[in-house]
C-alpha atoms as a PDB file:
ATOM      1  CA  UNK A   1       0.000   0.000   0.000  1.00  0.00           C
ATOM      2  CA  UNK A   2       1.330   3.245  -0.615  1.00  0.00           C
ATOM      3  CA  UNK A   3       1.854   5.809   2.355  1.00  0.00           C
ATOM      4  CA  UNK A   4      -1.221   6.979   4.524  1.00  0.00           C
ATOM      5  CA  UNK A   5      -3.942   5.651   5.672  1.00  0.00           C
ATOM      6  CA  UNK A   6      -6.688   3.573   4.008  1.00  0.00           C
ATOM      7  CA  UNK A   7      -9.937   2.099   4.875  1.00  0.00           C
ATOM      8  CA  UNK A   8     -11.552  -1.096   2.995  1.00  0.00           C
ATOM      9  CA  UNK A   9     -14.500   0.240   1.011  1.00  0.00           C
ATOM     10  CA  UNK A  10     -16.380  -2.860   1.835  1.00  0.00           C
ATOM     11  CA  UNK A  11     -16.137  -3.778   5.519  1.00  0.00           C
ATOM     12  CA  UNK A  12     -14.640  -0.194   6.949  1.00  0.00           C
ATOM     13  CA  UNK A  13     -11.651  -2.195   8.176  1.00  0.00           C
ATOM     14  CA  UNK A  14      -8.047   0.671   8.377  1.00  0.00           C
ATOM     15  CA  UNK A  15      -5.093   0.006   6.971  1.00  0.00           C
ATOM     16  CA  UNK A  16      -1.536   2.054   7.840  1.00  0.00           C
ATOM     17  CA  UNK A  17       0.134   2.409   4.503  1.00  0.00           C
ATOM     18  CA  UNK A  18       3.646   1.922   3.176  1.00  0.00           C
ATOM     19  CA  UNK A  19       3.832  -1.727   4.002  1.00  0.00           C
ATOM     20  CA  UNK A  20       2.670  -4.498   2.251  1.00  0.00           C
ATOM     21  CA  UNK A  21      -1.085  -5.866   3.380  1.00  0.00           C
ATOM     22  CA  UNK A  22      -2.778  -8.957   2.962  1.00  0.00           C
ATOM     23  CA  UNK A  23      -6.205  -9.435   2.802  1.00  0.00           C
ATOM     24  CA  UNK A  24      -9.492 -12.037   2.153  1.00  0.00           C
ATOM     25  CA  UNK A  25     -11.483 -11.468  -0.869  1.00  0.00           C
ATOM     26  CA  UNK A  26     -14.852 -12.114  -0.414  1.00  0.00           C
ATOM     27  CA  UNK A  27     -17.260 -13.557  -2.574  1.00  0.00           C
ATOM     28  CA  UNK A  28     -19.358 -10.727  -4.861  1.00  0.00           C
ATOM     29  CA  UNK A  29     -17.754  -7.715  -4.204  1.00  0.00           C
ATOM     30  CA  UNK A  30     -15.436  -7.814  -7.355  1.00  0.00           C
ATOM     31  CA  UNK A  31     -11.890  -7.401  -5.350  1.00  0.00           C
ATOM     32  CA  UNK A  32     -10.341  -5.370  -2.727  1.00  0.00           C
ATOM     33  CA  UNK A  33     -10.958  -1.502  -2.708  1.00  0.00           C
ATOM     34  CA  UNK A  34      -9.216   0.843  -0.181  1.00  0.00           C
ATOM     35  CA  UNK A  35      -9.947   4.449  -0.026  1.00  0.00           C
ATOM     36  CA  UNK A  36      -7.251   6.910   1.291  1.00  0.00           C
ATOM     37  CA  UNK A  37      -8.151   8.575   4.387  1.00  0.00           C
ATOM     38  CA  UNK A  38      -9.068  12.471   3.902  1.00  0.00           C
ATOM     39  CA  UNK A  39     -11.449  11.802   0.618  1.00  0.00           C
ATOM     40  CA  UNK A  40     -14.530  12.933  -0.144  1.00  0.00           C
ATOM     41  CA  UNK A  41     -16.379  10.561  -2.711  1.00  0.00           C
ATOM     42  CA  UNK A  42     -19.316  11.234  -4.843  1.00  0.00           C
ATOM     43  CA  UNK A  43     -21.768   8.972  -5.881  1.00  0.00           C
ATOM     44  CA  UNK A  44     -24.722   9.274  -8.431  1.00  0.00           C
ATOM     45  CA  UNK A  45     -27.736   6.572  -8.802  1.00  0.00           C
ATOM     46  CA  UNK A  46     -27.203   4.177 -12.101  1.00  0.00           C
ATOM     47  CA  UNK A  47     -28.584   5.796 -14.744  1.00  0.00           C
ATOM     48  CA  UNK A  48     -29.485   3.686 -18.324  1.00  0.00           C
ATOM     49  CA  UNK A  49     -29.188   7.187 -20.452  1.00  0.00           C
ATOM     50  CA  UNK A  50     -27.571   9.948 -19.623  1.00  0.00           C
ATOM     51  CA  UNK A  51     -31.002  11.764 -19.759  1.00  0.00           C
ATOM     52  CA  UNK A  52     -32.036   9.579 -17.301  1.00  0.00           C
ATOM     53  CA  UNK A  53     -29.517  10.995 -14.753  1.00  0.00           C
ATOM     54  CA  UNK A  54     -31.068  13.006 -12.026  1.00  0.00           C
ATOM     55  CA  UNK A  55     -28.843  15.530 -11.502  1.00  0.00           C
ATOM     56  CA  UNK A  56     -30.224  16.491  -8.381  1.00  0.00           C
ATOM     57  CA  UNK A  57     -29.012  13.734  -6.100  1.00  0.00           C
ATOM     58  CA  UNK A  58     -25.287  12.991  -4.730  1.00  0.00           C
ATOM     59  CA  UNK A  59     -24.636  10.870  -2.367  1.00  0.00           C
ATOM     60  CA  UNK A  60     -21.150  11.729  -0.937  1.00  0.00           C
ATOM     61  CA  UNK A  61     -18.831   9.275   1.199  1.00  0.00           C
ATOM     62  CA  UNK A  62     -16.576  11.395   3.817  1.00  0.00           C
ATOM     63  CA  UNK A  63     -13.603   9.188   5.133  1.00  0.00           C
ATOM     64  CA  UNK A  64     -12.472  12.711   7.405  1.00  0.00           C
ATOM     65  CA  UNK A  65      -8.584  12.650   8.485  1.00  0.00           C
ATOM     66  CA  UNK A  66      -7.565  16.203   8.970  1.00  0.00           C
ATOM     67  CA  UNK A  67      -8.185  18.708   6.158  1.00  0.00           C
ATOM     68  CA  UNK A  68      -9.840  17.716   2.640  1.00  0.00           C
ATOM     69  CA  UNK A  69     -11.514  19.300  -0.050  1.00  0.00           C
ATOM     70  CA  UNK A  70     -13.537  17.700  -3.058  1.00  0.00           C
ATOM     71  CA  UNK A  71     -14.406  19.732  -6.343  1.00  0.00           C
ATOM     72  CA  UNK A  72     -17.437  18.648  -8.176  1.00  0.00           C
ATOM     73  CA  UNK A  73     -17.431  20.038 -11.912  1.00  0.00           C
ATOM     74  CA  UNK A  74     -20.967  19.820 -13.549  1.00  0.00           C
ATOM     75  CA  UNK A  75     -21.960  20.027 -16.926  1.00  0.00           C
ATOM     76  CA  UNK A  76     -25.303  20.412 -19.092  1.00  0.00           C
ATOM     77  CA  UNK A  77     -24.860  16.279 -19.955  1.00  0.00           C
ATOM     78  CA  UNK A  78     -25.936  17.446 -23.393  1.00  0.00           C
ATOM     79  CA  UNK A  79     -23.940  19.992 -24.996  1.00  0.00           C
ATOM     80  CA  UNK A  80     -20.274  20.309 -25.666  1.00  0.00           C
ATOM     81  CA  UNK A  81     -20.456  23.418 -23.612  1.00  0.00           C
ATOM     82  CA  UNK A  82     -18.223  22.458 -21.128  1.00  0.00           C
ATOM     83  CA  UNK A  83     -15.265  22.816 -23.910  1.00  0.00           C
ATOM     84  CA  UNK A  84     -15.854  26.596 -23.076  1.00  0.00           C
ATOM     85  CA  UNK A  85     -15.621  26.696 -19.709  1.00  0.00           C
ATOM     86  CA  UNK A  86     -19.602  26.199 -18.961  1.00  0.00           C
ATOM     87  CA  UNK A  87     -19.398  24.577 -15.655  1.00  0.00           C
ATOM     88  CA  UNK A  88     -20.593  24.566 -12.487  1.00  0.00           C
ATOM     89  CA  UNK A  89     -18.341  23.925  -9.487  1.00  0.00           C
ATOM     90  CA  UNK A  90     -19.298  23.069  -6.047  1.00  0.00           C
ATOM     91  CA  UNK A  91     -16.398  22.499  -3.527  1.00  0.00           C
ATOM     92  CA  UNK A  92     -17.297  20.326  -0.414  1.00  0.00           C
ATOM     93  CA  UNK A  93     -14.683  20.581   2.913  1.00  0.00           C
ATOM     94  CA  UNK A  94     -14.049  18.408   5.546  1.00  0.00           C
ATOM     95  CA  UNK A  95     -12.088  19.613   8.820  1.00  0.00           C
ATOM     96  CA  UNK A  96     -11.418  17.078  11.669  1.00  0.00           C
ATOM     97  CA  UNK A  97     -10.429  18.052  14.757  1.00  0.00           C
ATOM     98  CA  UNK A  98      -9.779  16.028  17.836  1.00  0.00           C
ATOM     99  CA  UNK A  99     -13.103  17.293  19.307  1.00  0.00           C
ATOM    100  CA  UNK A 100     -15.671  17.708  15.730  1.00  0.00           C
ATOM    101  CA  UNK A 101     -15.864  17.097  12.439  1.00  0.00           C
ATOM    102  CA  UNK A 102     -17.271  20.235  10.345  1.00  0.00           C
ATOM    103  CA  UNK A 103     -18.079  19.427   6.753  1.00  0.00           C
ATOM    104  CA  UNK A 104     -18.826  22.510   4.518  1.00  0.00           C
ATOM    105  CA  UNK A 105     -20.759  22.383   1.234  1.00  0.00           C
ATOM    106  CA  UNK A 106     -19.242  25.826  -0.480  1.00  0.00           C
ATOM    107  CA  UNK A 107     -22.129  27.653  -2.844  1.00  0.00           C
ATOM    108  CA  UNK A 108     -22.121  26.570  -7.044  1.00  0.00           C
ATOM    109  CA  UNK A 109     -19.797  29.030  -8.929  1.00  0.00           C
ATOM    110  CA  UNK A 110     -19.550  28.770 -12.459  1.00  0.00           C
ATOM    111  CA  UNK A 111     -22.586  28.794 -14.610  1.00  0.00           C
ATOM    112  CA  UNK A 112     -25.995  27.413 -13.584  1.00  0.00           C
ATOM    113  CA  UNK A 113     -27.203  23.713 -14.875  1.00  0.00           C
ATOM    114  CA  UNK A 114     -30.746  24.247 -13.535  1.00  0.00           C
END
C-alpha cells in the first residue's frame, strides 16, 4: 500500500500504509478496494441514459482525516459546452479536529445547470 492511511471500502476495516497488506477477498464484491483517508467521494444513482440521470441527487462518502476538499465540476450532460468553460463547481470541505468534524458544502460558482 502506498503511504497513509486507508480504509476497505467494503467492511470499513483501516489500513496504515507503506507496508505491504494482505487481505481475504470475499465472494461478490469484485476485489479489494481501499480508499485513502481524507477523501470525499461522490456517488450518483445508475442511470441507463444519460437523460435519465437526475442531476439532483449525490450521495457523498466522507472518510475525514484532517483537512480535505472535493471539487465537483458539472456540466449540461448534453452539450459540448463544457469545452468553453460552462461549468458549475461546487467544492465540499471536511475539517477534523480532535473534538468535531465540520463538513462545509461551499455555494455553485460557475454557470448554472438548472
Amino acid at each position: 500500500m502506498p503511504k497513509g492511511n486507508w480504509i476497505n471500502y467494503w467492511n470499513g476495516e483501516k489500513h496504515t500504509g507503506g507496508k505491504t497488506i494482505f487481505c481475504k477477498v470475499e465472494q461478490n464484491i469484485g476485489g479489494q478496494l481501499f480508499v485513502k483517508g481524507g477523501s470525499i467521494v461522490s456517488f450518483f444513482k445508475p442511470a441507463d441514459y444519460i437523460d435519465a440521470h437526475d442531476a439532483g441527487t449525490i450521495t457523498l462518502s466522507v472518510y475525514p482525516e484532517e483537512k480535505s476538499t472535493y471539487t465537483l465540476y458539472e456540466d449540461d450532460g448534453k452539450t459540448f459546452d463544457y469545452e468553453k468553460g460552462e461549468i458549475a463547481k461546487i467544492t465540499f470541505e471536511c475539517i477534523k479536529t480532535p473534538k468535531r468534524i465540520q463538513f462545509l458544502i461551499n455555494l455553485p460558482a460557475g454557470a448554472s445547470m438548472v
